[in-house]
C-alpha atoms as a PDB file:
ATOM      1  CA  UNK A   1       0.000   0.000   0.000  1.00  0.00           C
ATOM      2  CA  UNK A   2       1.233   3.576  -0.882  1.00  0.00           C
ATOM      3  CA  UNK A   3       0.721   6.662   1.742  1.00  0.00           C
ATOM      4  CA  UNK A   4      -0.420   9.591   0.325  1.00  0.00           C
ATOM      5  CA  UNK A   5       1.383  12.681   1.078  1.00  0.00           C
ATOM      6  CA  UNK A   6      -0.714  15.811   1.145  1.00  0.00           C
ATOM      7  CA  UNK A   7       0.414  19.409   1.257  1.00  0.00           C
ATOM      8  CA  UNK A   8      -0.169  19.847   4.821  1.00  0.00           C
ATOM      9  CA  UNK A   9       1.994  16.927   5.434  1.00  0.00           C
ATOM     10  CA  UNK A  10       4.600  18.285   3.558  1.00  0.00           C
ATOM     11  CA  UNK A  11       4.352  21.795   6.108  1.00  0.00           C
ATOM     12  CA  UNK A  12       4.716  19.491   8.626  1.00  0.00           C
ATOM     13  CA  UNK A  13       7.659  18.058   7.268  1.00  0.00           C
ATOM     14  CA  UNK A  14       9.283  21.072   6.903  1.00  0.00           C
ATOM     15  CA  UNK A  15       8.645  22.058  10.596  1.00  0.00           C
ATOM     16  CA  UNK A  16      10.107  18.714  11.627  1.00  0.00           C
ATOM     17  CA  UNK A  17       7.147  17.594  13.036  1.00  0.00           C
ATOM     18  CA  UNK A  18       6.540  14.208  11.423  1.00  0.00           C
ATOM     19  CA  UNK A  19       7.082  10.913  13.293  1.00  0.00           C
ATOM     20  CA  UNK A  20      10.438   9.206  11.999  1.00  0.00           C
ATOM     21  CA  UNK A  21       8.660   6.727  10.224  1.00  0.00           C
ATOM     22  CA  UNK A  22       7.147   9.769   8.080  1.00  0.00           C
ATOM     23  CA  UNK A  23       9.851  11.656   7.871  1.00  0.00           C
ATOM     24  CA  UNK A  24      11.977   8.973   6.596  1.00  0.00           C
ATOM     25  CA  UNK A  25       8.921   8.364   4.261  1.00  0.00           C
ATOM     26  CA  UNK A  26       9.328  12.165   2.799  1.00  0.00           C
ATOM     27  CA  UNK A  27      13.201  12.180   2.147  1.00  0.00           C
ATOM     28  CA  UNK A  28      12.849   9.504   0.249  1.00  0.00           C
ATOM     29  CA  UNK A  29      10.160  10.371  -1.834  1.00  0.00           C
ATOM     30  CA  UNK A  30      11.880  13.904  -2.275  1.00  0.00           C
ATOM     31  CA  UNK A  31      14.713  12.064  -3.822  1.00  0.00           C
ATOM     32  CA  UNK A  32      12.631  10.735  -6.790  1.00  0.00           C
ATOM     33  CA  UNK A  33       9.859  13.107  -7.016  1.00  0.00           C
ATOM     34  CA  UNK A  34      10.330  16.531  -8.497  1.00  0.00           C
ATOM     35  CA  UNK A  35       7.203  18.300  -7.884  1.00  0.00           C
ATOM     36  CA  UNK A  36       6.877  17.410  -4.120  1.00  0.00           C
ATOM     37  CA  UNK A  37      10.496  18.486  -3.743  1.00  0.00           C
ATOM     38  CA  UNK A  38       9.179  22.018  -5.623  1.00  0.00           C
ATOM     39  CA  UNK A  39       6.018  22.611  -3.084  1.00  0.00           C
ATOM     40  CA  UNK A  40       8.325  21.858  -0.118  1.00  0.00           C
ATOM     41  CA  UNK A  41      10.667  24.321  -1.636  1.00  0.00           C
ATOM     42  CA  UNK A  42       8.222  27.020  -1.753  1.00  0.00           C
ATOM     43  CA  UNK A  43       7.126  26.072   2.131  1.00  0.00           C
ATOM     44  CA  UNK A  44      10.755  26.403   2.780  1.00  0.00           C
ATOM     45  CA  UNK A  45      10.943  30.031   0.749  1.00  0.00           C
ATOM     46  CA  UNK A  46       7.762  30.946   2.624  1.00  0.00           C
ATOM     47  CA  UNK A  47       8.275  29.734   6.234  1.00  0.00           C
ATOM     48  CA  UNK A  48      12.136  31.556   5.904  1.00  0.00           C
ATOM     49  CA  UNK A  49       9.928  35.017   4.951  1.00  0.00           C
ATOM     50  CA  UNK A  50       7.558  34.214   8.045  1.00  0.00           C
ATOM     51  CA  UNK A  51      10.720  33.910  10.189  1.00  0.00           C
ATOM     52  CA  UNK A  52      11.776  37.809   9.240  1.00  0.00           C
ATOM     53  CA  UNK A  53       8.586  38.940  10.900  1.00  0.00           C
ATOM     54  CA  UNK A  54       8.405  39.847  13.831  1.00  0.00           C
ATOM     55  CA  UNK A  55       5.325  40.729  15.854  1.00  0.00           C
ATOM     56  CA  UNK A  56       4.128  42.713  18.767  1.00  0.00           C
ATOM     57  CA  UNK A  57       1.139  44.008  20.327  1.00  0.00           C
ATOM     58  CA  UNK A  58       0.862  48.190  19.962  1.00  0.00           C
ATOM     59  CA  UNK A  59       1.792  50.618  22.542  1.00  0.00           C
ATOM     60  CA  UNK A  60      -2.348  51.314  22.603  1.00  0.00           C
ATOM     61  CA  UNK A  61      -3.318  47.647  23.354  1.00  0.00           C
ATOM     62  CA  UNK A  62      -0.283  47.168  25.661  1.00  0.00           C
ATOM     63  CA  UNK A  63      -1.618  50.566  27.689  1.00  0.00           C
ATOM     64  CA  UNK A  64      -5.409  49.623  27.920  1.00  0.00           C
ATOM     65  CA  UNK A  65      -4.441  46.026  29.490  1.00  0.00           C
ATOM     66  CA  UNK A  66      -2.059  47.930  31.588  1.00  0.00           C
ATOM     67  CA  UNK A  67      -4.531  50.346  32.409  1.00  0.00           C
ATOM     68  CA  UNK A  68      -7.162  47.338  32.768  1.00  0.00           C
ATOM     69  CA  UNK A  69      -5.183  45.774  35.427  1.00  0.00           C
ATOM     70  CA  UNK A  70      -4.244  48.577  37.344  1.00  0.00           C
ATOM     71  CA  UNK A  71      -7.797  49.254  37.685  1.00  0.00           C
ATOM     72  CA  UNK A  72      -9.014  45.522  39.123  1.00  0.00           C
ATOM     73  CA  UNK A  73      -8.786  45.304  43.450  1.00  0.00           C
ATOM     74  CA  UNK A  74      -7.143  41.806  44.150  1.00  0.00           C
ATOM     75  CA  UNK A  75      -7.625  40.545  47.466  1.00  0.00           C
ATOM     76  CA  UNK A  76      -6.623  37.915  49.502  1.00  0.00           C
ATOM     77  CA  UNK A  77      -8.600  35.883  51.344  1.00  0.00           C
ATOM     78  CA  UNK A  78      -7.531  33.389  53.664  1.00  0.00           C
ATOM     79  CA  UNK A  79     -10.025  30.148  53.965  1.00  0.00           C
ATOM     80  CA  UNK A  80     -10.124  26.936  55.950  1.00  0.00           C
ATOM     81  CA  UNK A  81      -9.273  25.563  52.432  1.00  0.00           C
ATOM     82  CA  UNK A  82      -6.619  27.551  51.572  1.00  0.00           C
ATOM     83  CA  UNK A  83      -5.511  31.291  50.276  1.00  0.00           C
ATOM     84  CA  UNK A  84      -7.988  32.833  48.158  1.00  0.00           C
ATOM     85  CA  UNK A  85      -7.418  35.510  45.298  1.00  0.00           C
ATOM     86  CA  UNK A  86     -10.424  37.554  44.370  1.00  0.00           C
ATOM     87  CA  UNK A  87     -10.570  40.007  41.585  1.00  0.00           C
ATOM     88  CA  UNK A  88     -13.295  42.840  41.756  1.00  0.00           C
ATOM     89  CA  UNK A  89     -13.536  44.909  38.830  1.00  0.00           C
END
């Protein structure tokens, strides 16, 4: 019986995240066949671009949740059970 490799499979591959028995199963097939070996080449092209980006939340979202929690009471409460940590708003 033959596996069929599908594109997702192939992103997977390229993020190392196959078992060994796949992965084995993709380096040989990239060996023989030209046009998997050309999609994982463009993963590889595209997941090298994704790995220029880099992201982070703006100064306006990183100020309301700072503002957001400066605004919340947390008390403690101590129980029978245990501390407790209560957030009023």
């Amino acid at each position: 019986m033959s596996k069929i490799a599908t594109f997702s499979d192939l992103v997977l591959f390229a993020y190392n995240e196959l078992s060994e028995k796949d992965h084995l199963f993709f380096e040989k097939e990239m060996k023989t066949d030209s046009e998997m070996k050309k999609d994982y080449n463009g993963i590889v092209s595209v997941k090298k671009i994704l790995n220029t980006f880099h992201q982070e939340p703006s100064e306006d979202v990183i100020n309301k949740l700072m503002n957001y929690s400066s605004a919340l009471n947390c008390f403690k409460l101590p129980l029978l059970t245990g501390d407790t940590f209560v957030l009023v708003n």
